[in-house]
Protein backbone atom coordinates (compact mmCIF):
# COMPACT_ATOMS: atom_id res chain seq x y z
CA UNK A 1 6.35 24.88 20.46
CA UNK A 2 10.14 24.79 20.71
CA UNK A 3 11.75 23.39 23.78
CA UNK A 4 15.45 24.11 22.49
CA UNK A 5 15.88 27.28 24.39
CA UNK A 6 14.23 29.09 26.64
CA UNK A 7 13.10 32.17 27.91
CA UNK A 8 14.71 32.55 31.44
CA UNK A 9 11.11 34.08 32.54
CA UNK A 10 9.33 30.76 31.88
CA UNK A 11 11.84 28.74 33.76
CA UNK A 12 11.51 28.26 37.04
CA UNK A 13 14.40 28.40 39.31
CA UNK A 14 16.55 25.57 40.61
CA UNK A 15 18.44 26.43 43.70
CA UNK A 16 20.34 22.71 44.09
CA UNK A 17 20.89 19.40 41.85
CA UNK A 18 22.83 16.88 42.94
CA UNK A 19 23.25 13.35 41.42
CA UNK A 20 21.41 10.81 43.57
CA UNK A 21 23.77 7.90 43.63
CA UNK A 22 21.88 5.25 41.39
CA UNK A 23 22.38 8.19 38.65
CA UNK A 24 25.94 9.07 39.96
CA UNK A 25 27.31 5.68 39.55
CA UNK A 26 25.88 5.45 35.85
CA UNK A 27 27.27 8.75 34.92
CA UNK A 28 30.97 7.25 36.31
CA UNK A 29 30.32 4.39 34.24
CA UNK A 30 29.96 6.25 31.53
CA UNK A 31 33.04 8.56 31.90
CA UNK A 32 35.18 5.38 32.77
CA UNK A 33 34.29 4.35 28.91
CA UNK A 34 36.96 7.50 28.14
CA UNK A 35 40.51 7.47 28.63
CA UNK A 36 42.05 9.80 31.47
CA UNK A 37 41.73 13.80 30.43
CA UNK A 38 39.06 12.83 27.73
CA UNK A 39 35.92 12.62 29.99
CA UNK A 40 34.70 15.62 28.52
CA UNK A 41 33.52 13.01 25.64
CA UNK A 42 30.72 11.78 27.87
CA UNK A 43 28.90 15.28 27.92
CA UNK A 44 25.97 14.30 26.34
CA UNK A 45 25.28 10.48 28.08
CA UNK A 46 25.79 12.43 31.57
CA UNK A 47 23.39 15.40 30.61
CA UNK A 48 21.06 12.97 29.59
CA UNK A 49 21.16 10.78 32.94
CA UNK A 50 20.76 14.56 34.74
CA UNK A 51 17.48 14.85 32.72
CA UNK A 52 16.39 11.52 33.25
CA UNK A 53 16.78 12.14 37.35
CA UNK A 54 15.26 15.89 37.30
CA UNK A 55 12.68 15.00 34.28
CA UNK A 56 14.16 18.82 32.54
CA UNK A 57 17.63 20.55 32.43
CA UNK A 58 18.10 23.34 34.66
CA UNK A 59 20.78 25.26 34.35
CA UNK A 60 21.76 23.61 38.11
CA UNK A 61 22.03 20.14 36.40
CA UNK A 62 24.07 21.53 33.79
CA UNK A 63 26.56 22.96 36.42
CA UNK A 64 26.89 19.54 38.00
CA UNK A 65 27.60 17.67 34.54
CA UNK A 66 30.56 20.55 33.94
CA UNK A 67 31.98 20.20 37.41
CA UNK A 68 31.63 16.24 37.35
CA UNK A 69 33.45 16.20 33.92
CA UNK A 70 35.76 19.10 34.52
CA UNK A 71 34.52 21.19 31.95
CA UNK A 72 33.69 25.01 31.75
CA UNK A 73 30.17 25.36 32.30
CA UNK A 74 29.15 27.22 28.79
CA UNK A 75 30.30 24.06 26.94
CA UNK A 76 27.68 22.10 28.44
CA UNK A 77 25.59 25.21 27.77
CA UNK A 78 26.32 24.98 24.18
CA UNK A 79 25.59 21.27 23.73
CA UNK A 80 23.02 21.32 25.39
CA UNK A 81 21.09 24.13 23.46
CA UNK A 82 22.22 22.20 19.77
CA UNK A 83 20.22 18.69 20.82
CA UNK A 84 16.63 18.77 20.79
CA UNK A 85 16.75 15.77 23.11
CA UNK A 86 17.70 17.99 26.12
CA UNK A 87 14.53 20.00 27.40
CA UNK A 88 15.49 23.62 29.11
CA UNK A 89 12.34 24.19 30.65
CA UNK A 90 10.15 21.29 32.24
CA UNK A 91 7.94 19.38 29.92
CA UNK A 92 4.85 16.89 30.43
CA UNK A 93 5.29 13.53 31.93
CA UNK A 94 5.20 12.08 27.87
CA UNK A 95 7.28 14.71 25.23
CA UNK A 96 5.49 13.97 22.00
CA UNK A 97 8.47 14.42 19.27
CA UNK A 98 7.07 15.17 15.73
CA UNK A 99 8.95 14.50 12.86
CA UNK A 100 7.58 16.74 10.28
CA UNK A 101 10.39 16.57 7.13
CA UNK A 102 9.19 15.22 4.06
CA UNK A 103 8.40 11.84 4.11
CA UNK A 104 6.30 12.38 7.32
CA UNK A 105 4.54 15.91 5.64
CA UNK A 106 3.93 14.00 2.70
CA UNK A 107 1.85 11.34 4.90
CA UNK A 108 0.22 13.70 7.32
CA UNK A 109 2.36 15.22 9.74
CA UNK A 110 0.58 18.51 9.32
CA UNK A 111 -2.75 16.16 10.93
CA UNK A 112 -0.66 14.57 13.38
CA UNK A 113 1.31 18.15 14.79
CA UNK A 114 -2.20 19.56 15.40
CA UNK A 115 -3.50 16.44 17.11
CA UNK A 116 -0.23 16.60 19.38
CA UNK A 117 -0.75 20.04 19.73
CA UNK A 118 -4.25 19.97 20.81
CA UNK A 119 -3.58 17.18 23.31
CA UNK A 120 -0.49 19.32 25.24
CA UNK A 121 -1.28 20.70 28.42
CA UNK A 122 2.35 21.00 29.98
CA UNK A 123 1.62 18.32 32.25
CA UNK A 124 0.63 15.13 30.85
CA UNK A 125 1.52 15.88 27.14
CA UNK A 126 4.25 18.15 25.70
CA UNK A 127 4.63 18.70 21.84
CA UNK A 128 8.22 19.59 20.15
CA UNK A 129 8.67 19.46 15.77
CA UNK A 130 11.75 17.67 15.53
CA UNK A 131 13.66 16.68 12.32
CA UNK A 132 13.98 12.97 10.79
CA UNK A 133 13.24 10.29 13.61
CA UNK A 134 14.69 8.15 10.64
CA UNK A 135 11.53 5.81 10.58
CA UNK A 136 11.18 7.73 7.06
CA UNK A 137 9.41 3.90 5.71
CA UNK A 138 6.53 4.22 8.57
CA UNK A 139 6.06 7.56 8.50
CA UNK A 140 4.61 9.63 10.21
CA UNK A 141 5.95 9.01 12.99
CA UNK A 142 6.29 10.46 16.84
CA UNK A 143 8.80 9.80 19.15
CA UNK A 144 6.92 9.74 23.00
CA UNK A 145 9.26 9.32 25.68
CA UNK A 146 11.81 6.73 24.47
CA UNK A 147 9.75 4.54 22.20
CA UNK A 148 8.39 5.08 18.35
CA UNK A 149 5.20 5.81 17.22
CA UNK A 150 4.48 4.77 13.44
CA UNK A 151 2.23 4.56 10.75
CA UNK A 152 -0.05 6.83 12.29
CA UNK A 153 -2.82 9.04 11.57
CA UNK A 154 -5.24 11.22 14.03
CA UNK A 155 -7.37 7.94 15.00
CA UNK A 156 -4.81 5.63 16.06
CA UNK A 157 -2.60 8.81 17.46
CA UNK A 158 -5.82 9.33 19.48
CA UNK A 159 -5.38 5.91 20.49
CA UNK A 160 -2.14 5.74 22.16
CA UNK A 161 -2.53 9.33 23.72
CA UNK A 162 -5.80 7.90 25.52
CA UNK A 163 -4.15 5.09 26.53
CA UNK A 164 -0.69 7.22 28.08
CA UNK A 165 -3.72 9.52 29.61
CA UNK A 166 -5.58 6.31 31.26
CA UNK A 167 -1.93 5.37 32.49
CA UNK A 168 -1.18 2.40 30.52
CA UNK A 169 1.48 1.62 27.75
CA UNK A 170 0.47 1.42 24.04
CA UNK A 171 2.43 -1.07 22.15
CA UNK A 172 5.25 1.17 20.18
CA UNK A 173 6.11 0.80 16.26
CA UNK A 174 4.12 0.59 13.70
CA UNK A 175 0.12 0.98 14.31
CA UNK A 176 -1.30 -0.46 11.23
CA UNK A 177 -0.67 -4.28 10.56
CA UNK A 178 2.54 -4.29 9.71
CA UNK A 179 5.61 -5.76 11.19
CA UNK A 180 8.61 -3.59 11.68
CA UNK A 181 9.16 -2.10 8.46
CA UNK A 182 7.67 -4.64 6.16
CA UNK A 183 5.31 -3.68 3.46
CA UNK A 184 2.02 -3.68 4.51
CA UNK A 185 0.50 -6.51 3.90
CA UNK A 186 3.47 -8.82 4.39
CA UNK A 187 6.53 -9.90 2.30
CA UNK A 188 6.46 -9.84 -0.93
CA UNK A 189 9.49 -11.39 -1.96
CA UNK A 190 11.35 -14.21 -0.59
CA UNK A 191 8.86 -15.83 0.25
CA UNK A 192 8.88 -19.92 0.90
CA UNK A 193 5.99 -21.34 -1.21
């Protein structure tokens, strides 16, 4: 289930965003990192602070960004439609990001897309296939939220799910014994003996 556009029926309407001012004085902090008549460059760290404050992108929010960085609104239109990172409709409190390209497929994304999909109900959980997370080693992977998932399959995906749904944290990265992106099993070259 693609969140990259969406069908104006299926969105509900937004009558008013506004900044708050903890997220107004990050999104000036970000524009200040561009010189004068270049803010436009900090389109995409200002539409994601607008998502982060209304938890989706309605059009609204997208208004705000172009009239906060001077910019016609169908620019922030069109990059906001190109990344999957921006959601156009509202999602579940946890987005469960898929990678499914080949390194993931070839260790069981397939498993893992169906165990993502059968756990979305629009409110808690939300599923999206996205390309490369670029944690290709501990594939497969999902991307929940902000944090990585790896080295999963459907028992320990089961795993962290249950533990988002009884409202704690699972430990992100890999989910086998392995640290980081290690071999399993440890080092196996320089090693101290």
């Amino acid at each position: 289930m693609s969140m990259i556009t969406a069908d104006p029926k299926d969105v509900p309407h937004v009558e008013h965003f506004e900044f708050t001012p903890e997220y107004l004085a990050k999104a000036q902090e970000l524009i200040a990192n561009y010189p004068p008549g270049r803010q436009a460059s900090a389109v995409i760290g200002v539409l994601d602070l607008a998502q982060r404050q209304q938890g989706w992108l309605p059009r609204v929010a997208m208004d705000a960004v172009a009239k906060l960085l001077g910019m016609a609104p169908i620019r922030v239109y069109e990059i906001a439609t190109f990344y999957t990172m921006f959601q156009l409709r509202p999602k579940g409190r946890y987005l469960l990001q898929v990678c499914t390209t080949t390194p993931c497929w070839l260790r069981g994304s397939d498993a893992i897309m169906k165990a993502c999909q059968a756990a979305a109900d629009g409110e808690t959980f939300s599923v999206q296939e996205v390309e490369c997370l670029g944690a290709c080693v501990n594939a497969p992977v999902v991307q929940i939220n902000d944090d990585f998932y790896e080295d999963l399959d459907e028992v320990s995906l089961k795993k962290v799910l249950d533990t988002f749904k009884g409202g704690g944290t699972p430990k992100p990265g890999p989910q086998i014994d392995r640290q980081t992106s290690a071999p399993e099993g440890g080092p196996t070259t320089l090693r101290s003996e």
